[in-house]
C-alpha atoms as a PDB file:
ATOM      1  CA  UNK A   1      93.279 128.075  50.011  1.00  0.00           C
ATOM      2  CA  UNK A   2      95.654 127.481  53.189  1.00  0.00           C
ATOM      3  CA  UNK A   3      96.985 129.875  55.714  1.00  0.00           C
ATOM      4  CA  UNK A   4      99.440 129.684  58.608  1.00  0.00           C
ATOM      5  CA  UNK A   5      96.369 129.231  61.164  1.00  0.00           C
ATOM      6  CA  UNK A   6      93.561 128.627  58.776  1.00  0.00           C
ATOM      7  CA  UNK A   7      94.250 124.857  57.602  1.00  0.00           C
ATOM      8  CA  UNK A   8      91.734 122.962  55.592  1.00  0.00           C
ATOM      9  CA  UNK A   9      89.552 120.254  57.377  1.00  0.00           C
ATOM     10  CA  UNK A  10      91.626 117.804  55.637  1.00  0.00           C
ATOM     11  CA  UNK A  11      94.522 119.100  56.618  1.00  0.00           C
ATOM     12  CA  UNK A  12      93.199 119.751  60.430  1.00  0.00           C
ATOM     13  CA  UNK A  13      92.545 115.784  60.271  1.00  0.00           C
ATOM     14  CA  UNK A  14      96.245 114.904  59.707  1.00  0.00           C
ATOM     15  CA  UNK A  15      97.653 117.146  62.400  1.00  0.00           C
ATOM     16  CA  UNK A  16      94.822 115.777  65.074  1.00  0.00           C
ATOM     17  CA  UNK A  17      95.296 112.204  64.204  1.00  0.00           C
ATOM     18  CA  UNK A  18      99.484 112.984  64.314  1.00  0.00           C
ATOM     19  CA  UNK A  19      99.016 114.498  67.552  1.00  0.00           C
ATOM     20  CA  UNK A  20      96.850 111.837  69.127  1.00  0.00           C
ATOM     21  CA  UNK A  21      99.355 109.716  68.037  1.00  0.00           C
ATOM     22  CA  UNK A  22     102.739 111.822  69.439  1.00  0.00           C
ATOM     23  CA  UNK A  23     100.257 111.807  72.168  1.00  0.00           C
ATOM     24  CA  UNK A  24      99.899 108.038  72.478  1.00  0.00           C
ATOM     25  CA  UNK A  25     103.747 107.436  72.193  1.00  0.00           C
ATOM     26  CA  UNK A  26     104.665 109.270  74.562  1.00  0.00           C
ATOM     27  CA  UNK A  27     102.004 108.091  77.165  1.00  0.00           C
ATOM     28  CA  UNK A  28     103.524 104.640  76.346  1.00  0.00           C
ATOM     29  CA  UNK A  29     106.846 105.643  76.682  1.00  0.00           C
ATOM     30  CA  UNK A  30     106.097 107.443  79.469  1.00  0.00           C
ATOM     31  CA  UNK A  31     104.324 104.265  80.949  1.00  0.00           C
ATOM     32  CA  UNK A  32     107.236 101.912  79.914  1.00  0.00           C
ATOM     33  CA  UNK A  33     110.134 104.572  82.024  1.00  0.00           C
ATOM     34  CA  UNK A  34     107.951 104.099  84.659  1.00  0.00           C
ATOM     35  CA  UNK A  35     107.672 100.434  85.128  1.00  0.00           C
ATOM     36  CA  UNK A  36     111.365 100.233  84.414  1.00  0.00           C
ATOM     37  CA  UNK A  37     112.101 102.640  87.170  1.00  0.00           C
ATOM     38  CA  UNK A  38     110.265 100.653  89.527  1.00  0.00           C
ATOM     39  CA  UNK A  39     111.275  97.648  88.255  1.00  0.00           C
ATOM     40  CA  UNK A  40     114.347  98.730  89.403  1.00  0.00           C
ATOM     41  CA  UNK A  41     113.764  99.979  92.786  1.00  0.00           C
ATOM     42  CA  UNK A  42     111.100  96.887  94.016  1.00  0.00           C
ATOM     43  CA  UNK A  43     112.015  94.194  91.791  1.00  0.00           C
ATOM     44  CA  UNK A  44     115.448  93.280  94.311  1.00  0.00           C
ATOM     45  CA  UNK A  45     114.883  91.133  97.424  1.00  0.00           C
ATOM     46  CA  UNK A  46     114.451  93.257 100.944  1.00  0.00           C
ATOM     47  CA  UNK A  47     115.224  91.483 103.860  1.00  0.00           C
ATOM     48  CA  UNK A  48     111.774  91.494 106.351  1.00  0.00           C
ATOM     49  CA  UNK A  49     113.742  92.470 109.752  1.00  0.00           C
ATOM     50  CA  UNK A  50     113.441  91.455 113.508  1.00  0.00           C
ATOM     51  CA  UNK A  51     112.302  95.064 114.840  1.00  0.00           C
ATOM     52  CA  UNK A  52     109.742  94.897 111.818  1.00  0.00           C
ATOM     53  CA  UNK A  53     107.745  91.839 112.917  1.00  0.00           C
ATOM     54  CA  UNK A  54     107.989  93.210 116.584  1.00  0.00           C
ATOM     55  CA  UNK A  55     106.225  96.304 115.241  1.00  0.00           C
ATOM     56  CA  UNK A  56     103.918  94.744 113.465  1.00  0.00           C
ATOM     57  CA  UNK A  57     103.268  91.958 116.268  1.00  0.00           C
ATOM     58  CA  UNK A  58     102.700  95.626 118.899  1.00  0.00           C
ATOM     59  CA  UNK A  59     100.689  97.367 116.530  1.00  0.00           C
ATOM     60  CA  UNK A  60      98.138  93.949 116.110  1.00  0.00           C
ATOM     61  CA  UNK A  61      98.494  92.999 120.306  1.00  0.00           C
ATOM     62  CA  UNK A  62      97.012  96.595 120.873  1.00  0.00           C
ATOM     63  CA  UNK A  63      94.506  96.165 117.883  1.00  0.00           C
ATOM     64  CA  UNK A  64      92.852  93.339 119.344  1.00  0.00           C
ATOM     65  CA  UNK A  65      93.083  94.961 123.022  1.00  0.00           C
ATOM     66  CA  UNK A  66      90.907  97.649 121.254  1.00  0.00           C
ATOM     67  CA  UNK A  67      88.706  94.999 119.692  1.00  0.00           C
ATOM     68  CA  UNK A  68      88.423  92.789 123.066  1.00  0.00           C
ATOM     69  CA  UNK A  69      84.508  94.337 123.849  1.00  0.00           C
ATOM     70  CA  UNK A  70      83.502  93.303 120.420  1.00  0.00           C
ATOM     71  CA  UNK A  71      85.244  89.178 121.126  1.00  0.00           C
ATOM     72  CA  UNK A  72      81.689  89.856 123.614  1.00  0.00           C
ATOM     73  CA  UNK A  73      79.106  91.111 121.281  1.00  0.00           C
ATOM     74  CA  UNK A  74      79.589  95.001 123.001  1.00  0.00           C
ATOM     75  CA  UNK A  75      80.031  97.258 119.790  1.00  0.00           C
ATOM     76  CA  UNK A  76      80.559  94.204 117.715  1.00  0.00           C
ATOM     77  CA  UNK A  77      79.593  95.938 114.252  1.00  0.00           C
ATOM     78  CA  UNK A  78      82.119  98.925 112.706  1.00  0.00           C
ATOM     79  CA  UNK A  79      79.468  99.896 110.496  1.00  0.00           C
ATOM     80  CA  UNK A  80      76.664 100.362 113.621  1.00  0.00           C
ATOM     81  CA  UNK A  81      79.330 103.126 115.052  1.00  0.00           C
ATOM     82  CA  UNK A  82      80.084 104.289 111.492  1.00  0.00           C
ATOM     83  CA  UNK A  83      77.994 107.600 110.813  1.00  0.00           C
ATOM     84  CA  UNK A  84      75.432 106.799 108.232  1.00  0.00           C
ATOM     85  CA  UNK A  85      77.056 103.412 107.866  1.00  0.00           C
ATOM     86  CA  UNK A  86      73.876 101.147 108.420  1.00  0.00           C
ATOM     87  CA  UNK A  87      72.209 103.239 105.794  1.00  0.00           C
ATOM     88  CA  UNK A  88      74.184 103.298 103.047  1.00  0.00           C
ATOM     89  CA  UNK A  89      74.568  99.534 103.804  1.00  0.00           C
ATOM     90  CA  UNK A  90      70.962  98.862 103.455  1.00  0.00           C
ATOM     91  CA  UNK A  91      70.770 101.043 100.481  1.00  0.00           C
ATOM     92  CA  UNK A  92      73.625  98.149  98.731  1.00  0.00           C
ATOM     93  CA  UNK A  93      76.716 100.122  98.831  1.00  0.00           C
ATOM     94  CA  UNK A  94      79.944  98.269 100.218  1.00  0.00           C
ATOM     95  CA  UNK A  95      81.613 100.874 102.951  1.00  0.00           C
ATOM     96  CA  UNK A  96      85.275 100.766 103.382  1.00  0.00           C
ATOM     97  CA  UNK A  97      87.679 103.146 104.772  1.00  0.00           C
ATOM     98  CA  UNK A  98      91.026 103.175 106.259  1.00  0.00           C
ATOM     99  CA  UNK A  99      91.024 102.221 110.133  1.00  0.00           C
ATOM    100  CA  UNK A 100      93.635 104.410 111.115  1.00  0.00           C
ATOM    101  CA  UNK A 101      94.727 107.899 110.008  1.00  0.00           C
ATOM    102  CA  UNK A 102      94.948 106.830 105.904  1.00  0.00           C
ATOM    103  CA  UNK A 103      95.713 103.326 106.785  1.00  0.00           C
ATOM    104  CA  UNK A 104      99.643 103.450 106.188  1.00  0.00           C
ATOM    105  CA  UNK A 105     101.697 103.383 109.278  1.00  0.00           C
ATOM    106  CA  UNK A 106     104.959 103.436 108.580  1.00  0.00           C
ATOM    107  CA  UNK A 107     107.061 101.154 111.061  1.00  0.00           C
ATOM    108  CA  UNK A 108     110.853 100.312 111.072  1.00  0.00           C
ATOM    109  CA  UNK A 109     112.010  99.350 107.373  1.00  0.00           C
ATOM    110  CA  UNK A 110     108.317  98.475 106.937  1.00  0.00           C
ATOM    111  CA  UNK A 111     104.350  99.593 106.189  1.00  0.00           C
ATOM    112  CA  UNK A 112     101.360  98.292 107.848  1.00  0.00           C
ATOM    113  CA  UNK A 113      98.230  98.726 106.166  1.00  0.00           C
ATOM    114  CA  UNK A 114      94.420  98.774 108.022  1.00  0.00           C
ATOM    115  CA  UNK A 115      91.858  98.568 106.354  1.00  0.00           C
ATOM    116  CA  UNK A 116      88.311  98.271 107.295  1.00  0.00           C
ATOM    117  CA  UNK A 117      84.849  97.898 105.406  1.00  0.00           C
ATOM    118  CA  UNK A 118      81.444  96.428 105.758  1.00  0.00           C
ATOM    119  CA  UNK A 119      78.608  94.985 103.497  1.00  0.00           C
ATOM    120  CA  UNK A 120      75.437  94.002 104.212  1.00  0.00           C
ATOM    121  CA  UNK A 121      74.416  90.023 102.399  1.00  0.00           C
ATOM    122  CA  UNK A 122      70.530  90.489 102.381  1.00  0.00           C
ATOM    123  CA  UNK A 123      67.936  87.529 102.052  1.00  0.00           C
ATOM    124  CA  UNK A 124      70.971  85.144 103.996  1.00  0.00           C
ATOM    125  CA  UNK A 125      70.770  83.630 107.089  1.00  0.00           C
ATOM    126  CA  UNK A 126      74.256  83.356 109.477  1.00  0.00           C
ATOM    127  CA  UNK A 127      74.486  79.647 108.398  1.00  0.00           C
ATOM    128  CA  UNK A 128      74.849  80.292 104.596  1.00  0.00           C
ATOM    129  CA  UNK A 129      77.408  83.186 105.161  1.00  0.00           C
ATOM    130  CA  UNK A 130      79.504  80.850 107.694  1.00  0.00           C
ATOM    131  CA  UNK A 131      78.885  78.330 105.201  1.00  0.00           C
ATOM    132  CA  UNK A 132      80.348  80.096 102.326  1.00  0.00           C
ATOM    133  CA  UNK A 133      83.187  81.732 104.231  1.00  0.00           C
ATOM    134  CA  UNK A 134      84.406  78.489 105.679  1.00  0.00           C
ATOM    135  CA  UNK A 135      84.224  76.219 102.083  1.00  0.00           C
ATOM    136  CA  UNK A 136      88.132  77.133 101.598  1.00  0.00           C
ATOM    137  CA  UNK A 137      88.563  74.517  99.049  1.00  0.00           C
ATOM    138  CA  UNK A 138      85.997  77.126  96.657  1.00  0.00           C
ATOM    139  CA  UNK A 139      87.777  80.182  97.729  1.00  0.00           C
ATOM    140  CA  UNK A 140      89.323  80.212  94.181  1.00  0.00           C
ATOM    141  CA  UNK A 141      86.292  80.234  92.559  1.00  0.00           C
ATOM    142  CA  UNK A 142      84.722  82.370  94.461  1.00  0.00           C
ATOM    143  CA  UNK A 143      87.451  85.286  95.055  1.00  0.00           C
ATOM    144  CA  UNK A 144      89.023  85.250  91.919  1.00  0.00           C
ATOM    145  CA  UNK A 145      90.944  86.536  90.832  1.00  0.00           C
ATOM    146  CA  UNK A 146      92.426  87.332  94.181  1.00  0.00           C
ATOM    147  CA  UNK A 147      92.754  84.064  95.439  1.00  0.00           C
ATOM    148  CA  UNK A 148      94.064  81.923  91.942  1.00  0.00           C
ATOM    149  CA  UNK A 149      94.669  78.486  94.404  1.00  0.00           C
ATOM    150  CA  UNK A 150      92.866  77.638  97.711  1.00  0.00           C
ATOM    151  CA  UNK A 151      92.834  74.765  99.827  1.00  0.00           C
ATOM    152  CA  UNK A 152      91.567  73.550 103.628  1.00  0.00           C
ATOM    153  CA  UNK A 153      94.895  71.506 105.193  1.00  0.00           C
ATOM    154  CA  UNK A 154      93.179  70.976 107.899  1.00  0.00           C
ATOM    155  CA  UNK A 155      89.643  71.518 109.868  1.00  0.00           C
ATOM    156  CA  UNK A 156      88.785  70.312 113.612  1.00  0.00           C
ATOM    157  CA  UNK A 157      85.710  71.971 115.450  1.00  0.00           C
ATOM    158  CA  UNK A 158      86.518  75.817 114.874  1.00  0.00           C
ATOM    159  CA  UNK A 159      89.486  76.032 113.804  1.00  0.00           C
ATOM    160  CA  UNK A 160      90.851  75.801 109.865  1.00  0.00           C
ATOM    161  CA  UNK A 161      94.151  75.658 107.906  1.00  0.00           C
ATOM    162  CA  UNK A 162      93.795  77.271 105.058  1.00  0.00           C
ATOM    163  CA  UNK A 163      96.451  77.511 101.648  1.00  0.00           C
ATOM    164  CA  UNK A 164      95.868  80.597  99.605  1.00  0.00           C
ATOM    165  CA  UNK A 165      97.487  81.480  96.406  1.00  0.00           C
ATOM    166  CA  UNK A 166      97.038  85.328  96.701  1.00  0.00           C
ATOM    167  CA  UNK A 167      97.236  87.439  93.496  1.00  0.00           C
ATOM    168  CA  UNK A 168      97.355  91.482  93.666  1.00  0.00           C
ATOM    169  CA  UNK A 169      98.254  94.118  90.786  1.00  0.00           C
ATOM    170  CA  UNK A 170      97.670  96.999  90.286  1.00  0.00           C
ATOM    171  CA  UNK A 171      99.599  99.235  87.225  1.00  0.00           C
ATOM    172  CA  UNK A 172     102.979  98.008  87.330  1.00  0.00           C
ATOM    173  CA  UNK A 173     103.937  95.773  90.257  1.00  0.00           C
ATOM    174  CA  UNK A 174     102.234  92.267  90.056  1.00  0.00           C
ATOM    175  CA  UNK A 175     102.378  89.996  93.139  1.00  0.00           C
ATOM    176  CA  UNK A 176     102.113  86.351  93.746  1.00  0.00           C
ATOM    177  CA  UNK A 177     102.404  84.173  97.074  1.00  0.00           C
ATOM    178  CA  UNK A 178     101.684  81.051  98.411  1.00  0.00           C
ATOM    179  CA  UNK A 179     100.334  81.529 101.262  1.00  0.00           C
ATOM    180  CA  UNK A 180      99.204  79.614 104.719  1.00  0.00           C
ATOM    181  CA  UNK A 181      96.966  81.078 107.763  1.00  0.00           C
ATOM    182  CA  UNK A 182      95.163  79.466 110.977  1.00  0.00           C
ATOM    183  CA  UNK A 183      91.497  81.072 110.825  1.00  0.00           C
ATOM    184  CA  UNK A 184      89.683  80.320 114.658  1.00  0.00           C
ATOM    185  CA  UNK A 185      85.854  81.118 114.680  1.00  0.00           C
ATOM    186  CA  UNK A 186      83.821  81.828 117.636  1.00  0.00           C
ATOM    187  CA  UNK A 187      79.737  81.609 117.821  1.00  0.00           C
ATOM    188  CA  UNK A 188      78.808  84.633 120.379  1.00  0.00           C
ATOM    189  CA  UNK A 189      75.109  83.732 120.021  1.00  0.00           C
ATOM    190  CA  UNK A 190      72.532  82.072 117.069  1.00  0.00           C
ATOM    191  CA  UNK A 191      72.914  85.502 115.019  1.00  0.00           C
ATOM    192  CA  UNK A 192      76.569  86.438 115.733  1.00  0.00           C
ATOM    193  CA  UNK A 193      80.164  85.081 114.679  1.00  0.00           C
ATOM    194  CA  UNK A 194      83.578  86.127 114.494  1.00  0.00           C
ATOM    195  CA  UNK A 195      87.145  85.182 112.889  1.00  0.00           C
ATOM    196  CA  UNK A 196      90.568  85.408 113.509  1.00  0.00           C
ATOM    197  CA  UNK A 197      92.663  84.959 110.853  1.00  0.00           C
ATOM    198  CA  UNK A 198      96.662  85.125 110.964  1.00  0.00           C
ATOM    199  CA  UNK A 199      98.688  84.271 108.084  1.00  0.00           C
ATOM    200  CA  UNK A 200     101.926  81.707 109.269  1.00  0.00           C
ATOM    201  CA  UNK A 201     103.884  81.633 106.132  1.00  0.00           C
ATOM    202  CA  UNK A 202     103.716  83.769 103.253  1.00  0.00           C
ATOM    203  CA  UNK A 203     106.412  82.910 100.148  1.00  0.00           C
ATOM    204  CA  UNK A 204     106.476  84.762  97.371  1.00  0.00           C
ATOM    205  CA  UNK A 205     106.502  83.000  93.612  1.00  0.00           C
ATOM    206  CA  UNK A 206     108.835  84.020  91.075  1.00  0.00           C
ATOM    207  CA  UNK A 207     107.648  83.546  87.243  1.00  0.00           C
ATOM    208  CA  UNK A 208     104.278  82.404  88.281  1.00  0.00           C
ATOM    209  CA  UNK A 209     102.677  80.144  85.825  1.00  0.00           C
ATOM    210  CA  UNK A 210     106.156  79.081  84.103  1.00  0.00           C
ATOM    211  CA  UNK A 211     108.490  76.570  83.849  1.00  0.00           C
ATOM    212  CA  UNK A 212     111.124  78.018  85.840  1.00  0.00           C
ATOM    213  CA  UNK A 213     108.458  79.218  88.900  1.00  0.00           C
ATOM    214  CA  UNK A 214     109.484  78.898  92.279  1.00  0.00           C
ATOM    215  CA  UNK A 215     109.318  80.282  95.553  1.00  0.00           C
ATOM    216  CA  UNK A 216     111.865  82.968  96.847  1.00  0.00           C
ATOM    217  CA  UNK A 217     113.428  82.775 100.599  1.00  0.00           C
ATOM    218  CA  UNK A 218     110.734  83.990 102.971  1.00  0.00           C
ATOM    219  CA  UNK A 219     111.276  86.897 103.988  1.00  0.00           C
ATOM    220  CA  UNK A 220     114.186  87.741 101.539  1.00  0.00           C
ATOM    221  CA  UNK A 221     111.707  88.919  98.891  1.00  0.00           C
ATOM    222  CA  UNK A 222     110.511  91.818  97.111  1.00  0.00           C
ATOM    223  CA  UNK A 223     108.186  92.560 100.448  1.00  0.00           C
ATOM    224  CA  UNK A 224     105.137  93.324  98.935  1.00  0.00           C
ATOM    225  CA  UNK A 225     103.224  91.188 101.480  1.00  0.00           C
ATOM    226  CA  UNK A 226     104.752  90.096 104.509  1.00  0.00           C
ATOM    227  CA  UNK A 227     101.856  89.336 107.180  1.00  0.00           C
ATOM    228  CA  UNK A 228      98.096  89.013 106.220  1.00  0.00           C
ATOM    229  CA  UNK A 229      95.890  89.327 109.567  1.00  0.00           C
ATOM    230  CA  UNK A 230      92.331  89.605 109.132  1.00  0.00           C
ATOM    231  CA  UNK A 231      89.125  89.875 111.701  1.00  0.00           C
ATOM    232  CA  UNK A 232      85.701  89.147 110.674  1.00  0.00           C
ATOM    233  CA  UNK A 233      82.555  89.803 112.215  1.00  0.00           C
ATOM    234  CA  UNK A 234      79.195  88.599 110.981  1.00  0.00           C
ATOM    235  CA  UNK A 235      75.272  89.723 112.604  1.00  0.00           C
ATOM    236  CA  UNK A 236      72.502  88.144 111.085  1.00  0.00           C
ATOM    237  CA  UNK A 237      69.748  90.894 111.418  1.00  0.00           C
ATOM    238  CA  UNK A 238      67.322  93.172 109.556  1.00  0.00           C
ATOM    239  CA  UNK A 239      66.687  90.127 106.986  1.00  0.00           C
ATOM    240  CA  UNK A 240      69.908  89.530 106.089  1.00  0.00           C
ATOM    241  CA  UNK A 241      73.496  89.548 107.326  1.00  0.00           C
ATOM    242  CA  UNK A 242      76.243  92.198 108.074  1.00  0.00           C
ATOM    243  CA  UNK A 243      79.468  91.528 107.405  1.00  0.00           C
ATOM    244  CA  UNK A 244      82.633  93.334 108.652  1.00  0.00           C
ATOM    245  CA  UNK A 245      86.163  92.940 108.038  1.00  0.00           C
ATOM    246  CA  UNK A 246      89.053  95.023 109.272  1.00  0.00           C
ATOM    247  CA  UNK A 247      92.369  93.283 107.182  1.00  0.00           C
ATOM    248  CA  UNK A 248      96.168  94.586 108.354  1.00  0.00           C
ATOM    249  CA  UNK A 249      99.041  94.124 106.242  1.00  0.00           C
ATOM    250  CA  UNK A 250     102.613  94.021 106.501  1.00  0.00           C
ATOM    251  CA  UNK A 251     104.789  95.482 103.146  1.00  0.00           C
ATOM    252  CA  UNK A 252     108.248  96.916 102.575  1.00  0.00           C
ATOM    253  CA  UNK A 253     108.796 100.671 103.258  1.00  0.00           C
ATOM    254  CA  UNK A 254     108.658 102.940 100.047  1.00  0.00           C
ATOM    255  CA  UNK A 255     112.284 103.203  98.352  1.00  0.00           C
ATOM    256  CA  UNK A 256     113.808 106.457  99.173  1.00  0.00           C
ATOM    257  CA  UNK A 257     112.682 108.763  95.949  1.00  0.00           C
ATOM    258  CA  UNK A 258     110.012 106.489  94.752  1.00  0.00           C
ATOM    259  CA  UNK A 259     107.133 108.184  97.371  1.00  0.00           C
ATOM    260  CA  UNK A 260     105.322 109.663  94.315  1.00  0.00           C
ATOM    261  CA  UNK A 261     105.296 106.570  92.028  1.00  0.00           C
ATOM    262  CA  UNK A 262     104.719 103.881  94.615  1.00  0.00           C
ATOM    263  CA  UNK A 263     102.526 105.716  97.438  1.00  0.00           C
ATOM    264  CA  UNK A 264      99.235 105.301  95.543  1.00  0.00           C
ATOM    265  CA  UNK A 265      99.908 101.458  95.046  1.00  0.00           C
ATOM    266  CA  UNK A 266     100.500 100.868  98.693  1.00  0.00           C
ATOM    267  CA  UNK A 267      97.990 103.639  99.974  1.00  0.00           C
ATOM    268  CA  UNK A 268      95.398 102.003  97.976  1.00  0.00           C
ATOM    269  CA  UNK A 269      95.945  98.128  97.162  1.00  0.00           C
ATOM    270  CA  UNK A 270      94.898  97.111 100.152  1.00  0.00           C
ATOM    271  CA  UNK A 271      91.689  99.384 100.707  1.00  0.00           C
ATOM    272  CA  UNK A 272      90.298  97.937  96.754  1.00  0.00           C
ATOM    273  CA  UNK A 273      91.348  94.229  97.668  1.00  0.00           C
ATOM    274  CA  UNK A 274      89.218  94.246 100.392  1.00  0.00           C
ATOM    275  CA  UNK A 275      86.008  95.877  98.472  1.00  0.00           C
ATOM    276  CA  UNK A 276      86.427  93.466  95.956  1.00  0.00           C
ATOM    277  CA  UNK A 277      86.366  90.643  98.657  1.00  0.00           C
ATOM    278  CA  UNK A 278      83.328  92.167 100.225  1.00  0.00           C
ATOM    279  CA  UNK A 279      81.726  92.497  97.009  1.00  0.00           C
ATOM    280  CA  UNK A 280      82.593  89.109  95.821  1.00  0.00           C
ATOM    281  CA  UNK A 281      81.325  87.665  98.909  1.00  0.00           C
ATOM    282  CA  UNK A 282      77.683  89.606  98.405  1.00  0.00           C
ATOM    283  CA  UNK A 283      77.730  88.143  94.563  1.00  0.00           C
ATOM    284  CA  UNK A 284      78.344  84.314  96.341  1.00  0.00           C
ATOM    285  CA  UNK A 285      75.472  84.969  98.924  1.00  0.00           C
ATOM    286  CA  UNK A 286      73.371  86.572  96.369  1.00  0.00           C
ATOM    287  CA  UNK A 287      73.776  82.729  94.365  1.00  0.00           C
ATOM    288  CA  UNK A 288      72.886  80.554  97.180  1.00  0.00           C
ATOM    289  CA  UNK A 289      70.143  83.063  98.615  1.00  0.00           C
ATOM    290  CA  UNK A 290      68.373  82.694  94.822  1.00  0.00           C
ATOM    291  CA  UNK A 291      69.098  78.887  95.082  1.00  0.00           C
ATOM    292  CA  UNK A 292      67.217  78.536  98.737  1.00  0.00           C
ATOM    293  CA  UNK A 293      64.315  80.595  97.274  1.00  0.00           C
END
């Protein structure tokens, strides 16, 4: 016997497994409106404009004005000023955090994002971490799948040019450049090293991995990555090495209307790309560390 209310297990079965499913479809469907909305708003070209690259080029001049003690070894570890930073590093955990306000700054018809974090690469010596960090050619092995392509142009003494085919997605927006940066290291002492790294050309690929891909005009793209600069400071200490990086980016503004949708993409792209470069870089030490031993 049934009653409005007082359904048989059977019958309680079929309406859960119905409603999981309504449930499910609408999720999708909910999903699918949602990439097609923003499909719509990011997928046309933006034009990267004059006053943006002069506030991104102001914004990374004072950056490295505030960084100039550490090009000297004075404060040259974030994660020694960090409260509880050191700690949590030598307990394993990777430490990252935005470096200013929640690392968006919003900038004529643009975004910059900063982004800093810190791991610590135990049982390695300065050498092996330089070593690993500077083998370009294996940055596609060993950052994937960030980096899908890598390649050293060039090398003499300190200095490096690098190709990088980046790779970032998260939910719906997938991006793909070819990419080019001059990286310049400096040796302060025997245990610590720094790098400079400024991307020079960054060209977005349309229909990656197919017969039709190409690149788009740069700088007449979708402007989901317009400037890469990154600064890298290394400390061998404590049996093992720190390693710091503090990565600004240069992106398109939000689309009037789309703040809700887009916002946690941009706000927090950049902050997991870099964990999951610190952490890949720990996994690659970790390798060669066992190998030494």
């Amino acid at each position: 016997m049934s009653w409005p209310g007082l359904l048989s297990n059977n019958e309680d079965c079929v309406l859960l497994a119905l409603g999981m499913r309504l449930k499910t479809c609408f999720v999708r469907g909910t999903l699918v409106l949602c990439a097609l909305v923003l499909g719509a708003h990011v997928g046309s070209a933006v034009e990267l404009k004059r006053e943006t690259i002069e506030a991104f080029d102001r914004y990374t001049a004072e950056l490295e004005t505030h960084l100039e003690p550490r090009w000297h070894g004075t404060h040259f570890l974030w994660s020694d000023d960090e409260p509880g930073g050191r700690d949590k590093l030598a307990e394993g955990s990777i430490v990252v955090r935005p470096a200013n306000g929640n690392g968006v700054i919003a900038v004529k018809n643009g975004l910059i994002q900063d982004w800093i974090g810190a791991v610590f690469l135990p049982h390695c010596t300065l050498k092996t971490v330089l070593g690993i960090v500077q083998d370009y050619d294996h940055h596609k092995e060993i950052y994937k799948p960030q980096i899908a392509d890598s390649k050293m142009q060039s090398h003499q003494g300190d200095d490096f040019q690098i190709y990088l085919r980046i790779v970032k997605s998260k939910f719906f927006l997938n991006l793909v450049v070819n990419s080019e940066h001059k990286v310049h290291f400096t040796m302060l002492d025997p245990q610590k090293a720094y790098s400079r790294s400024y991307s020079t050309r960054i060209a977005e690929v349309s229909e990656p991995g197919k017969k039709g891909e190409h690149e788009l005009p740069v700088g007449d793209d979708r402007g989901l990555l317009w400037r890469l600069y990154n600064y890298w400071f290394f400390e061998e200490r404590d049996g093992g090495v720190y390693a710091t990086c503090q990565s600004v980016s240069l992106t398109r503004d939000i689309p009037f209307g789309m703040g809700k949708l887009l916002a946690p993409i941009i706000h927090d792209l950049p902050g997991e790309s870099l964990e999951l470069s610190l952490e890949q870089l720990r996994k690659a030490s970790s390798v060669i560390a066992l190998r030494a031993n």
